[in-house]
C-alpha atoms as a PDB file:
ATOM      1  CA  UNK A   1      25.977  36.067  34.548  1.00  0.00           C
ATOM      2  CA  UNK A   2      25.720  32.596  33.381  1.00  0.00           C
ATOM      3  CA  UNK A   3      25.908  29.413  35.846  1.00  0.00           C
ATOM      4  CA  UNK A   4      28.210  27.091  35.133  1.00  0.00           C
ATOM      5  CA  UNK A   5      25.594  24.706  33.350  1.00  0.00           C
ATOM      6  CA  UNK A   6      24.554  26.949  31.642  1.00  0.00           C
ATOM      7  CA  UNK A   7      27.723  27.622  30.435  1.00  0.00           C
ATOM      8  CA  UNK A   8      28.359  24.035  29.441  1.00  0.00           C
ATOM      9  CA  UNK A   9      24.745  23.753  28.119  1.00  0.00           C
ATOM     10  CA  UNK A  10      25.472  26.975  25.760  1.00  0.00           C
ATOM     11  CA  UNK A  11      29.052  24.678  24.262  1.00  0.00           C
ATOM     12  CA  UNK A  12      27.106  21.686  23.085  1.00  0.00           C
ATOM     13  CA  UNK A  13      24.260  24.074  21.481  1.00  0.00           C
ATOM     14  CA  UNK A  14      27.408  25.944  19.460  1.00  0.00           C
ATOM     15  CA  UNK A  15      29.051  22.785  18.070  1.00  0.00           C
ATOM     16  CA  UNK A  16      28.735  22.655  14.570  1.00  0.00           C
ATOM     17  CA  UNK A  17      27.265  18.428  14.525  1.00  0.00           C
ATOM     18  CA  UNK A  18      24.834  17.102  16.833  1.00  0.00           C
ATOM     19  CA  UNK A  19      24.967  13.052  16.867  1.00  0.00           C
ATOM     20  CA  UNK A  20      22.790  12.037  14.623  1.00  0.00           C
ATOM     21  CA  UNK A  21      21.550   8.849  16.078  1.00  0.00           C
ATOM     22  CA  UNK A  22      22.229   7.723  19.831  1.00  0.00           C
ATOM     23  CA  UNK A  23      20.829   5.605  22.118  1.00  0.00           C
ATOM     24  CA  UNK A  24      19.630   7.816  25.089  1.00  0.00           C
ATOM     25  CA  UNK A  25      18.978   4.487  27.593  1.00  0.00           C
ATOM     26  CA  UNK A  26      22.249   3.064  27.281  1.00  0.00           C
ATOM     27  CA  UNK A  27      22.111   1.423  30.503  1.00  0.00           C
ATOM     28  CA  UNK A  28      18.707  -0.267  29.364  1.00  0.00           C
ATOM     29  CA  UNK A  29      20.191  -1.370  26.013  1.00  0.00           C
ATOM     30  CA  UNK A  30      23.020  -3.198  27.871  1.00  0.00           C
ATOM     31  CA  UNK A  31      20.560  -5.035  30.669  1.00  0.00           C
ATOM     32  CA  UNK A  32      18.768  -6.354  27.999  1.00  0.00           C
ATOM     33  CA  UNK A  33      21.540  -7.334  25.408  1.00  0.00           C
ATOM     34  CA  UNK A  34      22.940  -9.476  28.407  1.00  0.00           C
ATOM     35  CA  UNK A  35      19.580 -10.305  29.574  1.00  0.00           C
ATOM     36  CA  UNK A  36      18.823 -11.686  26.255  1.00  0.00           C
ATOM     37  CA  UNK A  37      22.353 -13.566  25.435  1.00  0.00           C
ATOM     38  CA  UNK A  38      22.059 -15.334  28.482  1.00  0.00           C
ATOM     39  CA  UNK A  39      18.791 -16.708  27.532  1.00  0.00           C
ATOM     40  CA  UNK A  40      16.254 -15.110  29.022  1.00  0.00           C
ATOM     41  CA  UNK A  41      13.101 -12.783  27.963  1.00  0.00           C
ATOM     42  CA  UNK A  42      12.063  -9.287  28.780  1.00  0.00           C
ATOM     43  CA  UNK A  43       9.287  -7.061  28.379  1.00  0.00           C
ATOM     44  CA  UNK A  44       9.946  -3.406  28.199  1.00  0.00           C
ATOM     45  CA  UNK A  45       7.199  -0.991  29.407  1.00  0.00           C
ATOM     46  CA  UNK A  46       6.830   2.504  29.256  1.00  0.00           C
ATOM     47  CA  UNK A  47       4.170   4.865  28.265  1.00  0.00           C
ATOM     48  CA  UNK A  48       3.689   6.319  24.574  1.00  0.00           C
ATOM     49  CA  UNK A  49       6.901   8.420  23.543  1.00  0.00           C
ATOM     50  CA  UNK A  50       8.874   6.815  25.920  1.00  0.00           C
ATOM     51  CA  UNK A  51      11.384   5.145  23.714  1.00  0.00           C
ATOM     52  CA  UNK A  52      10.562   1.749  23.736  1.00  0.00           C
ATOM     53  CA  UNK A  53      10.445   1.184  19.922  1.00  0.00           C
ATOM     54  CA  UNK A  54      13.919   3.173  19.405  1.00  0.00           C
ATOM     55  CA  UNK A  55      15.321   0.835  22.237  1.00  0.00           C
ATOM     56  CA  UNK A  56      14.436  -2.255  20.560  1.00  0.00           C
ATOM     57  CA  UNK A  57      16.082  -1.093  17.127  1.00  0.00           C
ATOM     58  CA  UNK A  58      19.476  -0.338  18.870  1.00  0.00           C
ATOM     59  CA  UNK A  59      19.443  -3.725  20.599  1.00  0.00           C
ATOM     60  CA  UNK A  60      18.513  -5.496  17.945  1.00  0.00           C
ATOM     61  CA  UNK A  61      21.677  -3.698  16.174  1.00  0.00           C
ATOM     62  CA  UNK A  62      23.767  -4.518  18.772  1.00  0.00           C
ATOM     63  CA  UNK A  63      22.946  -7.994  18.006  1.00  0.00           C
ATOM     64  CA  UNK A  64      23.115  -8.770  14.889  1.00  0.00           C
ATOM     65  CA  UNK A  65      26.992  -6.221  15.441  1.00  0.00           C
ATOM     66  CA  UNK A  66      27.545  -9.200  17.775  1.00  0.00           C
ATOM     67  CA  UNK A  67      27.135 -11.662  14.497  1.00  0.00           C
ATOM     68  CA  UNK A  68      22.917 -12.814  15.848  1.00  0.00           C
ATOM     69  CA  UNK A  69      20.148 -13.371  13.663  1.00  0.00           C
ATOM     70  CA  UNK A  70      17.557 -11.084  14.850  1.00  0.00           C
ATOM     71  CA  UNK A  71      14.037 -10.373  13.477  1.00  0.00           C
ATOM     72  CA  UNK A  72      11.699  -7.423  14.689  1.00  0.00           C
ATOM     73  CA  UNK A  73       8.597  -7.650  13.869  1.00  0.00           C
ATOM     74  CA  UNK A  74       5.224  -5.331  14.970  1.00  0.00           C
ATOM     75  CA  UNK A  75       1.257  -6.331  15.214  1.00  0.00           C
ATOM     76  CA  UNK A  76      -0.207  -7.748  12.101  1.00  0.00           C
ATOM     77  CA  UNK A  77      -1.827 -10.632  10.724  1.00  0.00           C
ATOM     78  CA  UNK A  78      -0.638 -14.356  11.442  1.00  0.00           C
ATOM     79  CA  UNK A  79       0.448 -15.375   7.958  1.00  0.00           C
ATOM     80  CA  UNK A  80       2.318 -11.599   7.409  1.00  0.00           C
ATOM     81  CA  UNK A  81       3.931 -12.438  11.327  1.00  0.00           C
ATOM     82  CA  UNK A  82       5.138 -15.543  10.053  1.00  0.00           C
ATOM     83  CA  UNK A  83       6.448 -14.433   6.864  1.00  0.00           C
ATOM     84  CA  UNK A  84       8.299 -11.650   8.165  1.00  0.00           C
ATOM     85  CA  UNK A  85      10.118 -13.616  10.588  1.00  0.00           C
ATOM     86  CA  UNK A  86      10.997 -16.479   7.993  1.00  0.00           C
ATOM     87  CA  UNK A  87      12.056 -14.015   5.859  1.00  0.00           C
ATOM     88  CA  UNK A  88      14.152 -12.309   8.729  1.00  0.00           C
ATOM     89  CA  UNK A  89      15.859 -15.274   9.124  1.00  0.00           C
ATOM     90  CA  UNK A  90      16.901 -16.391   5.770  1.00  0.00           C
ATOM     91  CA  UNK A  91      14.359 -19.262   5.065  1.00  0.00           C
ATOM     92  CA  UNK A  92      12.030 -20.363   2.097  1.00  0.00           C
ATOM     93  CA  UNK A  93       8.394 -18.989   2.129  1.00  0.00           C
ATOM     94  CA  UNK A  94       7.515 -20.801  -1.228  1.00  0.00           C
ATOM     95  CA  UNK A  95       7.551 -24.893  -1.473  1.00  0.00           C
ATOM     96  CA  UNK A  96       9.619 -26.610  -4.020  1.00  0.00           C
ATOM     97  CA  UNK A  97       6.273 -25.919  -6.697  1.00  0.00           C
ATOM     98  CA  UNK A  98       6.278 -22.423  -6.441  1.00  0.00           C
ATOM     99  CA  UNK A  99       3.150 -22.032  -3.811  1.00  0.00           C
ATOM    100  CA  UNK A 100       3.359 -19.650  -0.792  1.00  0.00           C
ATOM    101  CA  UNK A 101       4.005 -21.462   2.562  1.00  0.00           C
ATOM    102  CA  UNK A 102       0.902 -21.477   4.635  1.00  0.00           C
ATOM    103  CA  UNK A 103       0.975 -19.948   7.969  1.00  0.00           C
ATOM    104  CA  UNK A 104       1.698 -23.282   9.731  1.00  0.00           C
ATOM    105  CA  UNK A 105       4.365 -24.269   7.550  1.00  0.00           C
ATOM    106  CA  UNK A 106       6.047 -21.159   7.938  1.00  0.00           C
ATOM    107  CA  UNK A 107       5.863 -21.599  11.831  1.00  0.00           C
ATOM    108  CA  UNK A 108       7.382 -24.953  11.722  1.00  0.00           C
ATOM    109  CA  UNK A 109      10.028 -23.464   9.170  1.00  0.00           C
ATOM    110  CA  UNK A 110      10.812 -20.916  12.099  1.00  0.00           C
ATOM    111  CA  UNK A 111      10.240 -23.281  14.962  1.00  0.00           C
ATOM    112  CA  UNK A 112      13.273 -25.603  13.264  1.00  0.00           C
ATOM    113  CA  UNK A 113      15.652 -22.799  12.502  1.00  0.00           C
ATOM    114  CA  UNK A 114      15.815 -21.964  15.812  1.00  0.00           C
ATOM    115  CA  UNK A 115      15.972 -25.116  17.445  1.00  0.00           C
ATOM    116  CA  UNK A 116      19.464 -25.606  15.368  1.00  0.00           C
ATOM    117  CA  UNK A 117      20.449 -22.039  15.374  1.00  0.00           C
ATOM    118  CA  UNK A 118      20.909 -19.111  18.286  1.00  0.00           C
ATOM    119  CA  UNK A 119      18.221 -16.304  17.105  1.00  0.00           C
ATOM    120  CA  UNK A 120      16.411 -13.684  18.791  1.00  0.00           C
ATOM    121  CA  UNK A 121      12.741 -12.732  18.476  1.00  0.00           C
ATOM    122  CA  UNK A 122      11.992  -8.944  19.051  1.00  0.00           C
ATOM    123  CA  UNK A 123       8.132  -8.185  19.244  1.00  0.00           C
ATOM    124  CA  UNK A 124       6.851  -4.074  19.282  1.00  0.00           C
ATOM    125  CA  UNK A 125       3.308  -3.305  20.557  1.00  0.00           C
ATOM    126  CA  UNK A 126       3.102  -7.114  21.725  1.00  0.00           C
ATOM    127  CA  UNK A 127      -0.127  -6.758  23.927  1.00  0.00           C
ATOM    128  CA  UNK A 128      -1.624  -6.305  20.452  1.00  0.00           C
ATOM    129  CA  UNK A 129      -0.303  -9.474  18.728  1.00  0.00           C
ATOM    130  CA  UNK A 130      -3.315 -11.827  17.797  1.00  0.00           C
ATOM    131  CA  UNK A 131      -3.775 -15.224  20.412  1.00  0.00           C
ATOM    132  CA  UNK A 132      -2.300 -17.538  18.093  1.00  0.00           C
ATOM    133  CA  UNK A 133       1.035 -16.047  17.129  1.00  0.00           C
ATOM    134  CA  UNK A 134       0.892 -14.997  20.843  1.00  0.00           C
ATOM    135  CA  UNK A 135       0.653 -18.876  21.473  1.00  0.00           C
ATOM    136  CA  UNK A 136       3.166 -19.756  19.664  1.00  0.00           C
ATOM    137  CA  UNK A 137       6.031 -17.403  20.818  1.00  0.00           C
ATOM    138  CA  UNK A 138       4.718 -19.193  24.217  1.00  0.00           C
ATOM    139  CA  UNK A 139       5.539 -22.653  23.390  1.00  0.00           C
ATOM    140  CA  UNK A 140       9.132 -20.975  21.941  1.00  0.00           C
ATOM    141  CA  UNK A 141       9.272 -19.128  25.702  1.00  0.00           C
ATOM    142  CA  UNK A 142       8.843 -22.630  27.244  1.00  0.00           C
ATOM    143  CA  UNK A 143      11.237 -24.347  25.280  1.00  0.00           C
ATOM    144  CA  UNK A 144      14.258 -21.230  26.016  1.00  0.00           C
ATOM    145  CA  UNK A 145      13.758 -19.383  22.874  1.00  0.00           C
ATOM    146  CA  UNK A 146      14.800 -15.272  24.032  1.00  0.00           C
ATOM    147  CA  UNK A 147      12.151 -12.860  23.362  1.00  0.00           C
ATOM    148  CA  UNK A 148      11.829  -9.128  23.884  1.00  0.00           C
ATOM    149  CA  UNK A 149       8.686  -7.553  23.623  1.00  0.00           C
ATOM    150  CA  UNK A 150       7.566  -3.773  24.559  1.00  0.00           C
ATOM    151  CA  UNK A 151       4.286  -2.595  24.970  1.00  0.00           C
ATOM    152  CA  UNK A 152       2.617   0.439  27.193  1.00  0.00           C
ATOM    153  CA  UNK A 153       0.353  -1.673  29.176  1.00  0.00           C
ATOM    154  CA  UNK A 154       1.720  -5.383  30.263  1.00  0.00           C
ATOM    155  CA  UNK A 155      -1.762  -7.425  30.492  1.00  0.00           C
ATOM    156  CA  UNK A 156      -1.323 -10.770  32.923  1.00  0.00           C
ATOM    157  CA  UNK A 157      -2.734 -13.141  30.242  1.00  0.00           C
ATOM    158  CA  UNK A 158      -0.349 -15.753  28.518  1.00  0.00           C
ATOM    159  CA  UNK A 159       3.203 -15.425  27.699  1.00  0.00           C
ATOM    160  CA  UNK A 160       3.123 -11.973  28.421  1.00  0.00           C
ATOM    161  CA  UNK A 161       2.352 -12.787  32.199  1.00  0.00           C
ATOM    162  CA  UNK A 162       5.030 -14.961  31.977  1.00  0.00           C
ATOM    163  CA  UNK A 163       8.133 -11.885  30.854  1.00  0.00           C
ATOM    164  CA  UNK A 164       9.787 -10.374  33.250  1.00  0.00           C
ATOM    165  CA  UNK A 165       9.230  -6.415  32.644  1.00  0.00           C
ATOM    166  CA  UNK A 166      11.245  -3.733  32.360  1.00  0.00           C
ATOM    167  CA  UNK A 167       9.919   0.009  32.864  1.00  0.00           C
ATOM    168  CA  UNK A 168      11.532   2.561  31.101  1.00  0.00           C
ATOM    169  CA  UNK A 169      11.346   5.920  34.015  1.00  0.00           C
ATOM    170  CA  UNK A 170      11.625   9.484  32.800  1.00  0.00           C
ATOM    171  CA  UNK A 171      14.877   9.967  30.283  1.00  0.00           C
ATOM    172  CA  UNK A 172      17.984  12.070  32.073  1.00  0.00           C
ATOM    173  CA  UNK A 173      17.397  15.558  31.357  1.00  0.00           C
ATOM    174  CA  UNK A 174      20.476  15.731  29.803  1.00  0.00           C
ATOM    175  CA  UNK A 175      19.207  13.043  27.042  1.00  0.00           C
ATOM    176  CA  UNK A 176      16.104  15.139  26.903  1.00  0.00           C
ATOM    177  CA  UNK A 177      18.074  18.712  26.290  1.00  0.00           C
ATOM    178  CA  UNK A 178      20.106  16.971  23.629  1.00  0.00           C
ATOM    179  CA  UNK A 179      16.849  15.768  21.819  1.00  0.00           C
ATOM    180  CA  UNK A 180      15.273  19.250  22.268  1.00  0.00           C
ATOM    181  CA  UNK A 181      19.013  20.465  20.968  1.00  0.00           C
ATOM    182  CA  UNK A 182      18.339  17.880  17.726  1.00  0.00           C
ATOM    183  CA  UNK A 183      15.294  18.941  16.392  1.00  0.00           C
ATOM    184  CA  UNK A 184      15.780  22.558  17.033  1.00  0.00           C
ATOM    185  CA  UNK A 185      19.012  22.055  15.099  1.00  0.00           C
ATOM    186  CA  UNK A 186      16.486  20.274  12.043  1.00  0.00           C
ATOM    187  CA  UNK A 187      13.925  23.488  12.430  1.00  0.00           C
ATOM    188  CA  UNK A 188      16.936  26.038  12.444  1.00  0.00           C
ATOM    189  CA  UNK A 189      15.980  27.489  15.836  1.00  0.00           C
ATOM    190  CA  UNK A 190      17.678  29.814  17.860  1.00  0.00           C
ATOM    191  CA  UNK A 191      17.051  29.412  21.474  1.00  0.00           C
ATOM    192  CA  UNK A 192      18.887  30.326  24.210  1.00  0.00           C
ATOM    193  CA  UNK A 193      19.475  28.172  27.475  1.00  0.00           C
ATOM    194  CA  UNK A 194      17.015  30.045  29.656  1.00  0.00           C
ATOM    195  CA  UNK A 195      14.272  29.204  26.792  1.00  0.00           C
ATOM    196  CA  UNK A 196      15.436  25.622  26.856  1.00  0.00           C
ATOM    197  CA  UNK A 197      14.694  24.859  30.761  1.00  0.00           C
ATOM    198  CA  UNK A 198      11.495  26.863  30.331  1.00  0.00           C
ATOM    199  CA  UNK A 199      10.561  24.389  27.391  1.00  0.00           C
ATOM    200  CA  UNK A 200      12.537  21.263  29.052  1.00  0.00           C
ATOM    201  CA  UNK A 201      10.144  21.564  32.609  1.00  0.00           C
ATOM    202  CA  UNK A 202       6.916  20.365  30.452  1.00  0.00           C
ATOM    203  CA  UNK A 203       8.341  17.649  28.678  1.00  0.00           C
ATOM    204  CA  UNK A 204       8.352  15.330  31.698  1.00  0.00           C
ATOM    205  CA  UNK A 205      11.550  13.716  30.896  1.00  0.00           C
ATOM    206  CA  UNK A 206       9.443  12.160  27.542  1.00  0.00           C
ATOM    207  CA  UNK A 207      11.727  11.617  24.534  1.00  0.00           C
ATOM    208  CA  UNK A 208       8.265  12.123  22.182  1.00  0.00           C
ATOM    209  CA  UNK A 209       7.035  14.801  24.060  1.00  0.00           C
ATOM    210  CA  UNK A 210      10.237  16.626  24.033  1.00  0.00           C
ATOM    211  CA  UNK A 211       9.804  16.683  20.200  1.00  0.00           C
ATOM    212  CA  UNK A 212       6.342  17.720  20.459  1.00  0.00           C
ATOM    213  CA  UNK A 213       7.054  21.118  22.622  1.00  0.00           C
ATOM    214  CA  UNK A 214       9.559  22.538  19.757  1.00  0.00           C
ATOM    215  CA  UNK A 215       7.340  21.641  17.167  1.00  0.00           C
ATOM    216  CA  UNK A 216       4.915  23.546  19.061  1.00  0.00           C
ATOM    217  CA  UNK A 217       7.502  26.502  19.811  1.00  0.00           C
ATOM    218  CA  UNK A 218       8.520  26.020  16.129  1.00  0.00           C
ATOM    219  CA  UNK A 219       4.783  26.835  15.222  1.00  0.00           C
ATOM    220  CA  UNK A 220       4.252  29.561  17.716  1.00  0.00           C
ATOM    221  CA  UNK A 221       1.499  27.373  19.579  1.00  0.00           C
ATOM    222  CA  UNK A 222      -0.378  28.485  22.708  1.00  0.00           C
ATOM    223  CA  UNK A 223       1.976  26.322  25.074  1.00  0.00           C
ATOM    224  CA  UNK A 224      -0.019  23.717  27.394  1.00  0.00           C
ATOM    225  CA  UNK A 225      -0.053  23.923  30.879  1.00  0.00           C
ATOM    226  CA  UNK A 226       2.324  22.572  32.808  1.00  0.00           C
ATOM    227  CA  UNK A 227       1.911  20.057  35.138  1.00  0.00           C
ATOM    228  CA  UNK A 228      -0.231  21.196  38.167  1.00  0.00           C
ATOM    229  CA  UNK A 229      -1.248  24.239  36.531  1.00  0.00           C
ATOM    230  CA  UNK A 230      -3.951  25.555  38.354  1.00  0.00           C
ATOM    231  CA  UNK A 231      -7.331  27.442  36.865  1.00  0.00           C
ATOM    232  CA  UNK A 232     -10.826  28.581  37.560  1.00  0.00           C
ATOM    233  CA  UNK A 233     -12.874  27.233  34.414  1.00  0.00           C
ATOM    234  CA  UNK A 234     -15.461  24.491  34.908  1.00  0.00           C
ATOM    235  CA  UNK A 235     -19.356  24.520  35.044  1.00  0.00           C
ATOM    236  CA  UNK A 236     -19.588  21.559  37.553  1.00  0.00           C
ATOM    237  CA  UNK A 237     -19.107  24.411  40.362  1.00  0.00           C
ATOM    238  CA  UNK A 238     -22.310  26.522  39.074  1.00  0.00           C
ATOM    239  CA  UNK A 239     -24.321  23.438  38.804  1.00  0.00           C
ATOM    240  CA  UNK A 240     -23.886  22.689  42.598  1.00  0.00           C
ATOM    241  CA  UNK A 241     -24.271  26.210  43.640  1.00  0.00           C
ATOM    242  CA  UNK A 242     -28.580  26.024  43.625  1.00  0.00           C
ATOM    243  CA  UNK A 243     -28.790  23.378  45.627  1.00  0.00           C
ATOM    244  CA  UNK A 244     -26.633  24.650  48.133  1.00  0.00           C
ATOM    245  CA  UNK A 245     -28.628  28.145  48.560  1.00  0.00           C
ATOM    246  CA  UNK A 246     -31.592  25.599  48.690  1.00  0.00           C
ATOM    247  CA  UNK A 247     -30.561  23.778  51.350  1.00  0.00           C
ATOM    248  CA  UNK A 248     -30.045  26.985  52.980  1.00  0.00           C
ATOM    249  CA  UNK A 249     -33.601  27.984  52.286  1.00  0.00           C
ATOM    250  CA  UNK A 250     -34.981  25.225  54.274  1.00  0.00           C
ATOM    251  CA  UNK A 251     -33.456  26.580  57.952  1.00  0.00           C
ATOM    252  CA  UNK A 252     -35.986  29.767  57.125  1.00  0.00           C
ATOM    253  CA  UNK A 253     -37.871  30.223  60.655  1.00  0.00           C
ATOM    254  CA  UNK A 254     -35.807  28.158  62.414  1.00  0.00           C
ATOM    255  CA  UNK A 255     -34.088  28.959  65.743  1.00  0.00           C
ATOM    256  CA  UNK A 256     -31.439  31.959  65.232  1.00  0.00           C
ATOM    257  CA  UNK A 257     -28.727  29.808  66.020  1.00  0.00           C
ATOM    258  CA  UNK A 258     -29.312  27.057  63.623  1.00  0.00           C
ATOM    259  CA  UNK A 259     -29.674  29.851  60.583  1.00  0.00           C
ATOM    260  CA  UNK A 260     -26.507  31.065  61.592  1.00  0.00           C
ATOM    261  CA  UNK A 261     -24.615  28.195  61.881  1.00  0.00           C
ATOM    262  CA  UNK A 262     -26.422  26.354  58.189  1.00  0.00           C
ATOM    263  CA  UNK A 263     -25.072  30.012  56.756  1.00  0.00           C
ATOM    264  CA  UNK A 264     -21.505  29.726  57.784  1.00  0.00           C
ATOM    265  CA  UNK A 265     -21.699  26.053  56.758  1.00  0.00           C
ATOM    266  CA  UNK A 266     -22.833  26.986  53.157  1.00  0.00           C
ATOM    267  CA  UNK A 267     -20.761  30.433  53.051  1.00  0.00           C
ATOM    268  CA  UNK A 268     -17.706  27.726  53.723  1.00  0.00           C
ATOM    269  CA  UNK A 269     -18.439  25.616  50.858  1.00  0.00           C
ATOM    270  CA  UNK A 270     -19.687  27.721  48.299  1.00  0.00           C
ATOM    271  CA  UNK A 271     -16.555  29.621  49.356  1.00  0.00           C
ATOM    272  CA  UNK A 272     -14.408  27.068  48.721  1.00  0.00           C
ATOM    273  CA  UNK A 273     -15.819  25.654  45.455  1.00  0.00           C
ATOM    274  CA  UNK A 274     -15.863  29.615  44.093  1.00  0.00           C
ATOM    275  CA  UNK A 275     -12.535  30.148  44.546  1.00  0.00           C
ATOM    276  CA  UNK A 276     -10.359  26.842  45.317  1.00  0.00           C
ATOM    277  CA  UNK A 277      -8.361  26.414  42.294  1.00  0.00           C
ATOM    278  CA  UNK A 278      -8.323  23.064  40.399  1.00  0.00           C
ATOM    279  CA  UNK A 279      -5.691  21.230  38.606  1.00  0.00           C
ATOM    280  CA  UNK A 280      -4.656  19.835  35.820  1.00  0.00           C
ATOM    281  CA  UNK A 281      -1.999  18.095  34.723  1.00  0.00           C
ATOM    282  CA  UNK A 282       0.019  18.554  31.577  1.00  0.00           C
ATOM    283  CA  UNK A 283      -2.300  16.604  28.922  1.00  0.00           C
ATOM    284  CA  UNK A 284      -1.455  13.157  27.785  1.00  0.00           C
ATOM    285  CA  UNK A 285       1.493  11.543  27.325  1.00  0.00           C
ATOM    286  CA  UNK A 286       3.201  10.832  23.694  1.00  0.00           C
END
C-alpha cells in the first residue's frame, strides 16, 4: 500500500516532460535580484555542488529579463577579466588604430560605462580572482557599483571581507527528488519511489551530489556509505595494541591487587578499541 507521498511522488515520475531548466533556490534568486537592484552586494557561499554557479546564471537572466546589462565573468587573467567584461557590456577593446586596449584602458573603459549607466558585475569562484582585478571591483564596491560573487570558502581579506554573504543550506528534498527524477529521465531509468528515498538519504540535500548517486546507480557502482556508517577496518587499533599488553607486563610481581586492577584497566581499553565501531561520514562533498 502506497503512502500518500508516495503516491504523489509516483505522478510527477509518470508525466511525460520533466522541466527542463528551473531554478531550485527560488527564494535565493529573489533576495538577491532585490538585494542587488537596490544597490547593494552579496556573496553567495556554499560548498562544491551546491548550486552557486547555476544561481548566478538565473539571476543574471532575471536581469538582463528586467532590461540590465549584466556581465558574468569566472577566474582568469587580468587583461582576459577586463576584456570579457568590456565586451559584456558593449564597449571597444581596440583603439581608433586598430591595437588591443591594454588592461588599464579597458578598466577605465568599464569604470566609465558604469559610472553613466546601471550595470551589474557577477563574479564565480571570486576567492580565486587575482589581487588586482580584486582591487579594482573594490574601488567599484566603494563607489556603489552592485556585485555578486560566490565562492565555497569566503576569506576576510579585501573586498571580499567587505560582502555581505549568503549561504546556500541543503536544497528541499523535493528540489533534490526532481533533479534525481531529471537525470534518471536523461539515463532512461526505471526506478521506483522506494529506490528513490533509498538513493535520495545519501545525497545530503546536494544538487551535484544528487547527480553523482544515479550516475553511480546508472553504472551499477558499489554505493558509498552513508553518512555515519559505521565499520571495523583500520590498522591504527593494532598498532596500539603492543604497547598496551606492555604496559601490562610491567605490574608482573606486583601486589595481587594492583595486577588485577592494571588487567581490567587494559581488558577495558583494548576492549573498547577491538570492537567500538568508527565512523565515517559520506565522502566529500561535490
Amino acid at each position: 500500500m502506497q503512502t500518500t507521498l508516495e503516491l504523489e511522488f509516483q505522478a510527477e515520475v509518470n508525466q511525460r516532460e520533466l522541466p527542463q531548466k528551473v531554478c531550485y533556490r527560488p527564494d535565493e534568486k529573489e533576495r538577491i535580484v532585490a538585494s542587488l537592484l537596490a544597490g547593494q552586494s552579496l556573496f553567495v557561499l556554499g560548498e562544491a555542488g551546491s548550486g552557486k554557479s547555476a544561481l548566478l546564471d538565473f539571476v543574471a537572466e532575471e536581469l538582463k529579463e528586467q532590461g540590465f546589462p549584466v556581465v558574468a565573468i569566472a577566474p582568469s587573467t587580468a587583461k582576459q577579466m577586463m576584456m570579457e567584461l568590456a565586451q559584456g557590456f558593449g564597449l571597444e577593446t581596440e583603439s581608433l588604430e586598430g591595437k588591443a586596449l591594454t588592461t588599464l584602458q579597458l578598466q577605465k573603459a568599464v569604470d566609465e560605462f558604469l559610472s553613466a549607466n546601471i550595470g551589474f558585475i557577477i563574479v564565480d569562484n571570486f576567492p580565486r580572482v587575482s589581487l588586482s582585478v580584486r582591487f579594482w571591483l573594490e574601488k567599484l564596491y566603494d563607489r556603489g557599483q552592485p556585485i555578486l560573487a560566490a565562492g565555497k570558502t569566503k576569506p576576510e581579506k579585501d573586498l571580499i571581507f567587505k560582502l555581505v554573504a549568503l549561504e546556500l543550506g541543503p536544497m528541499p528534498p523535493l528540489f533534490i527528488r526532481q533533479i534525481m527524477m531529471e537525470t534518471a529521465n536523461k539515463l532512461e531509468l526505471e526506478i521506483s519511489p522506494h529506490e528513490y528515498a533509498r538513493l535520495q538519504q545519501r545525497t545530503g540535500g546536494n544538487p551535484a551530489i544528487a547527480q553523482k548517486v544515479m550516475r553511480e546507480f546508472f553504472l551499477g557502482l558499489p554505493q558509498a556509505r552513508p553518512a555515519g556508517h559505521q565499520h571495523y577496518r583500520g590498522w591504527g587499533k593494532w598498532i596500539i595494541l603492543p604497547f598496551l599488553l606492555l604496559s601490562l607486563l610491567r605490574y608482573a610481581g606486583r601486589e595481587p591487587m594492583q595486577i588485577v586492577g592494571a588487567a581490567s584497566m587494559s581488558t577495558l581499553v583494548i576492549t573498547r578499541i577491538l570492537f567500538t565501531p568508527s565512523k565515517r561520514r559520506l565522502g566529500g562533498h561535490y
